[in-house]
PDB file of N, CA and C in Angstrom:
ATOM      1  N   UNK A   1     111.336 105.098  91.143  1.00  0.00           N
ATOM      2  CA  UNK A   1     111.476 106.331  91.863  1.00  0.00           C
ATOM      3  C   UNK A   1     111.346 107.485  90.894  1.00  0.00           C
ATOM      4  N   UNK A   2     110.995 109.094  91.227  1.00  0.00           N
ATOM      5  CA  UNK A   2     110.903 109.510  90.653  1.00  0.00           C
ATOM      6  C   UNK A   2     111.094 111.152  91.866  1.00  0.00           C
ATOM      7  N   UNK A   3     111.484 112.615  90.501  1.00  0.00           N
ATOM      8  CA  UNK A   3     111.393 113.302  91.567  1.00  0.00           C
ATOM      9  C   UNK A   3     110.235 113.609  92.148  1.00  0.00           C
ATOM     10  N   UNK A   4     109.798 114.445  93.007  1.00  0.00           N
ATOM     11  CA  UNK A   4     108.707 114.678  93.782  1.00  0.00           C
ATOM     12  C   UNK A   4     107.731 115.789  92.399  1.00  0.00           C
ATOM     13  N   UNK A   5     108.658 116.121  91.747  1.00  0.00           N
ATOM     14  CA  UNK A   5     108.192 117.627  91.318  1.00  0.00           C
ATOM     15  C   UNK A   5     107.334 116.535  89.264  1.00  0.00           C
ATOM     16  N   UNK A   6     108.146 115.324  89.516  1.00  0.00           N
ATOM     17  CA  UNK A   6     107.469 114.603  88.204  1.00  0.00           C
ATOM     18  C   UNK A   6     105.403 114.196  88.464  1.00  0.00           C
ATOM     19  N   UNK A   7     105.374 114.088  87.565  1.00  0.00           N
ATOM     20  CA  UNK A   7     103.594 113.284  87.360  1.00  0.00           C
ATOM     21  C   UNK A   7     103.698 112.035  87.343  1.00  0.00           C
ATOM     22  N   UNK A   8     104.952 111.825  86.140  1.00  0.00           N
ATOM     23  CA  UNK A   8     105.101 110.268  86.246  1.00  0.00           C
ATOM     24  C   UNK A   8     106.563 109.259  86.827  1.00  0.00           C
ATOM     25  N   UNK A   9     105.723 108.202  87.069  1.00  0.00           N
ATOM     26  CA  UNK A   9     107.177 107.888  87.560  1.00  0.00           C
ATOM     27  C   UNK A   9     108.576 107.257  86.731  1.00  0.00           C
ATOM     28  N   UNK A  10     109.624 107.573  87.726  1.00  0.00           N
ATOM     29  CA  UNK A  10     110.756 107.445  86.846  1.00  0.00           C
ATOM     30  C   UNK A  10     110.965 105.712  86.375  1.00  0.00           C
ATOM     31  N   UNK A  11     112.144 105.316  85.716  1.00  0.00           N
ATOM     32  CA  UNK A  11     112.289 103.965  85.575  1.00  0.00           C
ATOM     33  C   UNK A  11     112.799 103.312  87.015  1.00  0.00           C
ATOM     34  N   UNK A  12     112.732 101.479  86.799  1.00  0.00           N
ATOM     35  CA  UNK A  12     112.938 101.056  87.622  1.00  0.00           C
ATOM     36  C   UNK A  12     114.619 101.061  87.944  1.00  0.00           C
ATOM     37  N   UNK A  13     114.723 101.207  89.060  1.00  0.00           N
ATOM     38  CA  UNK A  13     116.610 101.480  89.599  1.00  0.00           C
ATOM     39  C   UNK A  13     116.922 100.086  90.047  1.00  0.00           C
ATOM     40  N   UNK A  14     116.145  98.918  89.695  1.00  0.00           N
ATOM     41  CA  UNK A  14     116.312  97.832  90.279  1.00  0.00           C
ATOM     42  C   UNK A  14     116.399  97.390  88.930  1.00  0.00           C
ATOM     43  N   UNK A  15     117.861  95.994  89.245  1.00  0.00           N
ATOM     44  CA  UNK A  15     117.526  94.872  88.396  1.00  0.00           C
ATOM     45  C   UNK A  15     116.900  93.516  88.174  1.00  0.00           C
ATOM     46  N   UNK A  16     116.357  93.535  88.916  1.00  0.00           N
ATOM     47  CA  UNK A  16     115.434  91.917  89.478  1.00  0.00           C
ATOM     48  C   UNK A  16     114.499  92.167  90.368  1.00  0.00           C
ATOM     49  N   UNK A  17     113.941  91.343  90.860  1.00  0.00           N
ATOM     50  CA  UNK A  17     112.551  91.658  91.917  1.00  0.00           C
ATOM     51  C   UNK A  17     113.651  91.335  93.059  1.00  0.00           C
ATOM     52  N   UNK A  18     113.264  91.944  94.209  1.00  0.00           N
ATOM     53  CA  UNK A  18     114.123  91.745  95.932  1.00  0.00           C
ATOM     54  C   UNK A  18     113.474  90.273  96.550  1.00  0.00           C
ATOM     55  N   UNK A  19     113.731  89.207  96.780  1.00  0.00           N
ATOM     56  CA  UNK A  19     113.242  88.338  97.632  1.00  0.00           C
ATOM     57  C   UNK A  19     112.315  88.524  98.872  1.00  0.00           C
ATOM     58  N   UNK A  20     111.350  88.317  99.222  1.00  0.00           N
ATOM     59  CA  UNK A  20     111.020  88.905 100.684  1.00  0.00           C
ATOM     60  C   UNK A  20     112.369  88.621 102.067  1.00  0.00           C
ATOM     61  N   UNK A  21     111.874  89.949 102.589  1.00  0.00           N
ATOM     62  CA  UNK A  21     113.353  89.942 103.797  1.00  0.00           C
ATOM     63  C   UNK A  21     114.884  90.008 103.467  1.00  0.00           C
ATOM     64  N   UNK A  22     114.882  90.304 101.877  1.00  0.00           N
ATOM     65  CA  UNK A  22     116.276  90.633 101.100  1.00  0.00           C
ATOM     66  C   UNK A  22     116.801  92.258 101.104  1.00  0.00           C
ATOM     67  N   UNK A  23     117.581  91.979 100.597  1.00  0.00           N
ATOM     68  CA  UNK A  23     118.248  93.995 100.322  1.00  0.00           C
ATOM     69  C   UNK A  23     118.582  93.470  98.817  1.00  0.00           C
ATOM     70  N   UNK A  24     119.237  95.412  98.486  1.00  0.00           N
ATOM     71  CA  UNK A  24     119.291  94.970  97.350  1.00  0.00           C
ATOM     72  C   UNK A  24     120.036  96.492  97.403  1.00  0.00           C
ATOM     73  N   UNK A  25     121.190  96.367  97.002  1.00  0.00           N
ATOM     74  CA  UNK A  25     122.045  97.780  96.566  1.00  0.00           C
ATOM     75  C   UNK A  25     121.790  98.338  95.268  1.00  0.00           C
ATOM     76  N   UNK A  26     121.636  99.690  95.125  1.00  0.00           N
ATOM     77  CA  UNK A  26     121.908 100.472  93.707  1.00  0.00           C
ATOM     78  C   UNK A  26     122.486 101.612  93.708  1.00  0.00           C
ATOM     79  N   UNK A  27     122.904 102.332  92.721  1.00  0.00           N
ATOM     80  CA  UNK A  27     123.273 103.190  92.565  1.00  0.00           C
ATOM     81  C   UNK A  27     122.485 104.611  91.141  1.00  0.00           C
ATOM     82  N   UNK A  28     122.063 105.573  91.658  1.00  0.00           N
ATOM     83  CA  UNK A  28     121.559 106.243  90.719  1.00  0.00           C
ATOM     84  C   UNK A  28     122.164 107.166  89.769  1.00  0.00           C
ATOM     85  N   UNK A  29     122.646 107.929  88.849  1.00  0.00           N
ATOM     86  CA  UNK A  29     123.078 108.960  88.697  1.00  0.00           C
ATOM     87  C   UNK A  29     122.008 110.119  88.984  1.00  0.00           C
ATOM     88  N   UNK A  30     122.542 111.144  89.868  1.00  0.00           N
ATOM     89  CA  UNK A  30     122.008 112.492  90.527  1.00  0.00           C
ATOM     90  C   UNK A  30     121.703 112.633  88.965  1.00  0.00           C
ATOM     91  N   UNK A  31     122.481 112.809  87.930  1.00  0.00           N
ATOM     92  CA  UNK A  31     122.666 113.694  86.463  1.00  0.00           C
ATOM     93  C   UNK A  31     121.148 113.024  85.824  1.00  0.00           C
ATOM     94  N   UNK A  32     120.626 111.911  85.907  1.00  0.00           N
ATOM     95  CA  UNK A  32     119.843 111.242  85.269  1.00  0.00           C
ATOM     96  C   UNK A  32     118.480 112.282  86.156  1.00  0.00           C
ATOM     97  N   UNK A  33     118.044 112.876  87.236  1.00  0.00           N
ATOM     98  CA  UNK A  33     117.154 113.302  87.667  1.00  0.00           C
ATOM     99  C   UNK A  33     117.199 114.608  88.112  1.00  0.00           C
ATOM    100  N   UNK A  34     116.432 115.432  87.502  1.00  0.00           N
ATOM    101  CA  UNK A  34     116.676 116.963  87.659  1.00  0.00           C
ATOM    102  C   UNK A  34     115.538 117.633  88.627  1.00  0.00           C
ATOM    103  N   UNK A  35     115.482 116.798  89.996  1.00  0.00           N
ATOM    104  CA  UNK A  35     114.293 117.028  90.756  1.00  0.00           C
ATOM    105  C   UNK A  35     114.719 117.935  91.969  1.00  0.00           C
ATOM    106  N   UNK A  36     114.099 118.230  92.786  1.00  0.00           N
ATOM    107  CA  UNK A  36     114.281 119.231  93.941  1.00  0.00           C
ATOM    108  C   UNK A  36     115.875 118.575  94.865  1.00  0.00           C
ATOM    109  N   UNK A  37     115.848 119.509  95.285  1.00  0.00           N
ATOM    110  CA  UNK A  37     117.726 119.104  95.897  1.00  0.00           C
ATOM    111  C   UNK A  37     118.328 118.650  95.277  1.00  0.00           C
ATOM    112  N   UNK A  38     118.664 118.889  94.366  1.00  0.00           N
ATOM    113  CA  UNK A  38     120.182 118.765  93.017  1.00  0.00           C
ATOM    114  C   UNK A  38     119.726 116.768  93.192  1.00  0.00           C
ATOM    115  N   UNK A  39     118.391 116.568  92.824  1.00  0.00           N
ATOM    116  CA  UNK A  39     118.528 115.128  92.279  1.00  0.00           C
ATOM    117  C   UNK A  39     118.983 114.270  94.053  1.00  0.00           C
ATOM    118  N   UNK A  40     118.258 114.525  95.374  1.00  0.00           N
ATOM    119  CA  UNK A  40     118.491 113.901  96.032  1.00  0.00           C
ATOM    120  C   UNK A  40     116.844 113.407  96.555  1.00  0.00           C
ATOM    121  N   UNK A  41     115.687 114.506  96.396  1.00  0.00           N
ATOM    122  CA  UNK A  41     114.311 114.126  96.624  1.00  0.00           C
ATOM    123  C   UNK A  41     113.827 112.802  96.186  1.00  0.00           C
ATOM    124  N   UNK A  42     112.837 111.923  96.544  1.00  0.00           N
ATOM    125  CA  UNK A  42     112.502 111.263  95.325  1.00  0.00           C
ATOM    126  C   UNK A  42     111.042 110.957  95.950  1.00  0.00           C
ATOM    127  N   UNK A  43     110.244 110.517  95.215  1.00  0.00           N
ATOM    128  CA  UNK A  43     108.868 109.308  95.724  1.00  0.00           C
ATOM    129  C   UNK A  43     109.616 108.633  95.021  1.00  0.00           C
ATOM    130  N   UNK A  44     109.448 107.319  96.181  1.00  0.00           N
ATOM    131  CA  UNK A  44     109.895 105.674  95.835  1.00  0.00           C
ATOM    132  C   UNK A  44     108.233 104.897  96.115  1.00  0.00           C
ATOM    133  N   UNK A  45     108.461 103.957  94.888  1.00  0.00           N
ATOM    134  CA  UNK A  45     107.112 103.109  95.056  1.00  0.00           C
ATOM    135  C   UNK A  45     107.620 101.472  94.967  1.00  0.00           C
ATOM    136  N   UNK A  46     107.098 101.173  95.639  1.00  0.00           N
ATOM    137  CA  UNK A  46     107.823  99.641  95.741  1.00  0.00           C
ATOM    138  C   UNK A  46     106.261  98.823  95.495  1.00  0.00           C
ATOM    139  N   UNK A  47     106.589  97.812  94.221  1.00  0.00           N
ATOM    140  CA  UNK A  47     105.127  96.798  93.585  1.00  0.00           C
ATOM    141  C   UNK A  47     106.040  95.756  94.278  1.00  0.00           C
ATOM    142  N   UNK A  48     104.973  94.822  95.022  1.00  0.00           N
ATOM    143  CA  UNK A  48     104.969  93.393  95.156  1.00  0.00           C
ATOM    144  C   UNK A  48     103.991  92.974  94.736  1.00  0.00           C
ATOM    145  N   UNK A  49     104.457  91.257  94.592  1.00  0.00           N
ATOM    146  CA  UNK A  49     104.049  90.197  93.724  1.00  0.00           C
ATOM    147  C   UNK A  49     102.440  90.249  93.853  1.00  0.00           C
ATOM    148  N   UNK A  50     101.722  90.286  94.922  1.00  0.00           N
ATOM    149  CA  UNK A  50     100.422  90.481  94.871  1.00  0.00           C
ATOM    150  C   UNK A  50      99.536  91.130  94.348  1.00  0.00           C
ATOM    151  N   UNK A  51     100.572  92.324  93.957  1.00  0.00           N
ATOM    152  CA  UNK A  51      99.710  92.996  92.920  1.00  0.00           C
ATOM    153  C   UNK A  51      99.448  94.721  94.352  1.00  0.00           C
ATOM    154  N   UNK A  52      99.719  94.805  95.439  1.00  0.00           N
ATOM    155  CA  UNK A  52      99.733  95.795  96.058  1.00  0.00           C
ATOM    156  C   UNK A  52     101.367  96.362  95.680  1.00  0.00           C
ATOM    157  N   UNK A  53     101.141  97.747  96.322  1.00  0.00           N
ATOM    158  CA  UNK A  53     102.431  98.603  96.240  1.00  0.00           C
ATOM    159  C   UNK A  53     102.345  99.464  97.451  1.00  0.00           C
ATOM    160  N   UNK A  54     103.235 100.161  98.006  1.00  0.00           N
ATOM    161  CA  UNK A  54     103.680 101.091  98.832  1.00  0.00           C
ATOM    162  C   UNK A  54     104.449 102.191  98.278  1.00  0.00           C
ATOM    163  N   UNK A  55     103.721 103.600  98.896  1.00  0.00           N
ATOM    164  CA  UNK A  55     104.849 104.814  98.038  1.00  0.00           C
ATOM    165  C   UNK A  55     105.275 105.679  99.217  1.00  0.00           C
ATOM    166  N   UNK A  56     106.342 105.973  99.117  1.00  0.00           N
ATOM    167  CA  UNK A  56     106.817 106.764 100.125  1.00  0.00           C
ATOM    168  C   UNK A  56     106.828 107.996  99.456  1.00  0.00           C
ATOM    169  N   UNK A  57     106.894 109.035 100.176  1.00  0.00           N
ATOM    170  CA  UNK A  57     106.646 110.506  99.436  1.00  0.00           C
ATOM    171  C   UNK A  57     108.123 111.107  99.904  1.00  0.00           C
ATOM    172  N   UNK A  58     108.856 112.237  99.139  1.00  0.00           N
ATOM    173  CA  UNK A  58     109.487 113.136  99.627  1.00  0.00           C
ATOM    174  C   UNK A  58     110.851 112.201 100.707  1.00  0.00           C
ATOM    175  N   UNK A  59     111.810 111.082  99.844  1.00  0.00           N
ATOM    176  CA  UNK A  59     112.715 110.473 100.641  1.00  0.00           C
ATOM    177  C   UNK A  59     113.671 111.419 100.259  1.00  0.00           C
ATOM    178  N   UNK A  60     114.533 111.837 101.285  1.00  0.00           N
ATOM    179  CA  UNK A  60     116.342 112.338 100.720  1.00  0.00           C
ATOM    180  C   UNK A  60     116.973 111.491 100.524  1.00  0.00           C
ATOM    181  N   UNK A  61     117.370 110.128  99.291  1.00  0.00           N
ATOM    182  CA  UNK A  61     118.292 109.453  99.739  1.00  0.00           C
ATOM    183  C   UNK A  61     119.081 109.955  99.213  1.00  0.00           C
ATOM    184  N   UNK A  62     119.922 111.334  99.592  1.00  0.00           N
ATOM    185  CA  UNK A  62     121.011 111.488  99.749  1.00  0.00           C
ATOM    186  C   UNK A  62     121.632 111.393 101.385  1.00  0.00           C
ATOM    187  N   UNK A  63     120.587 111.597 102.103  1.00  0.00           N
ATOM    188  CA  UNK A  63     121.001 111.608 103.766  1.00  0.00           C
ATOM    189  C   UNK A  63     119.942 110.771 104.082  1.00  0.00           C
ATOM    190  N   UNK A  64     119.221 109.819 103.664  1.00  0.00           N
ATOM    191  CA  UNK A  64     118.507 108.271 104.357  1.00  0.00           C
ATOM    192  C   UNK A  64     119.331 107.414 102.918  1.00  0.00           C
ATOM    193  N   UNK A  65     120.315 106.798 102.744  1.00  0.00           N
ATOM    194  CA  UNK A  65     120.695 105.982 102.223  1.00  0.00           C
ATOM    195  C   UNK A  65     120.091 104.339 102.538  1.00  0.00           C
ATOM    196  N   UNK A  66     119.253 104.319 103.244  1.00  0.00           N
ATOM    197  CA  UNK A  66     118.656 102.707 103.241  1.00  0.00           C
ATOM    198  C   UNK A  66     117.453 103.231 103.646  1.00  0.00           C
ATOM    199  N   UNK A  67     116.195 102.581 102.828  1.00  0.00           N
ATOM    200  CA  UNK A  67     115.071 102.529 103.069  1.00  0.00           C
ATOM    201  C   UNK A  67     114.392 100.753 103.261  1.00  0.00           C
ATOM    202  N   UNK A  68     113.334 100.849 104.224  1.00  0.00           N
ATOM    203  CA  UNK A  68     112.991  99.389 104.782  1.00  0.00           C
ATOM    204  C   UNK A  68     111.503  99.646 104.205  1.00  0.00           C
ATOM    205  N   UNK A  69     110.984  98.885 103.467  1.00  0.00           N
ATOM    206  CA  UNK A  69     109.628  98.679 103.470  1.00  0.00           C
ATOM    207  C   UNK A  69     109.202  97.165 104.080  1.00  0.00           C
ATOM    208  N   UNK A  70     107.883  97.633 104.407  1.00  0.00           N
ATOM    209  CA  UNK A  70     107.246  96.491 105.207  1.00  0.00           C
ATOM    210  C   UNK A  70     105.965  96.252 103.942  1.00  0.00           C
TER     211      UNK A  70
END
């Protein structure tokens, strides 16, 4: 993840790869990202094993606390 306002992206907030059809809790520090809305904006990019990825643009997870990718 990263803020919206970066070029590149931030590190991974995950510690392991997610299983397919798994969750996976984390926690960020706001202090670690100095991006639009006091560190609540982000693009999230999620890589699977195939070698494709998905990016979501512009998430609040400060007020969407669970995101679902397909």
């Amino acid at each position: 993840m990263s803020p919206p306002t970066n070029i590149h992206w931030g590190k991974n907030e995950l510690e392991a790869p997610i299983p397919d059809r798994e969750k996976a809790d984390f926690e960020w520090k706001r202090s670690d990202y100095k991006g639009a809305e006091a560190g609540c904006l982000f693009e999230v990019r999620a890589e699977y094993a195939d070698g494709k990825s998905t990016d979501l643009e512009e998430i609040n997870l400060c007020k969407t606390p669970t995101i679902n990718l397909k």
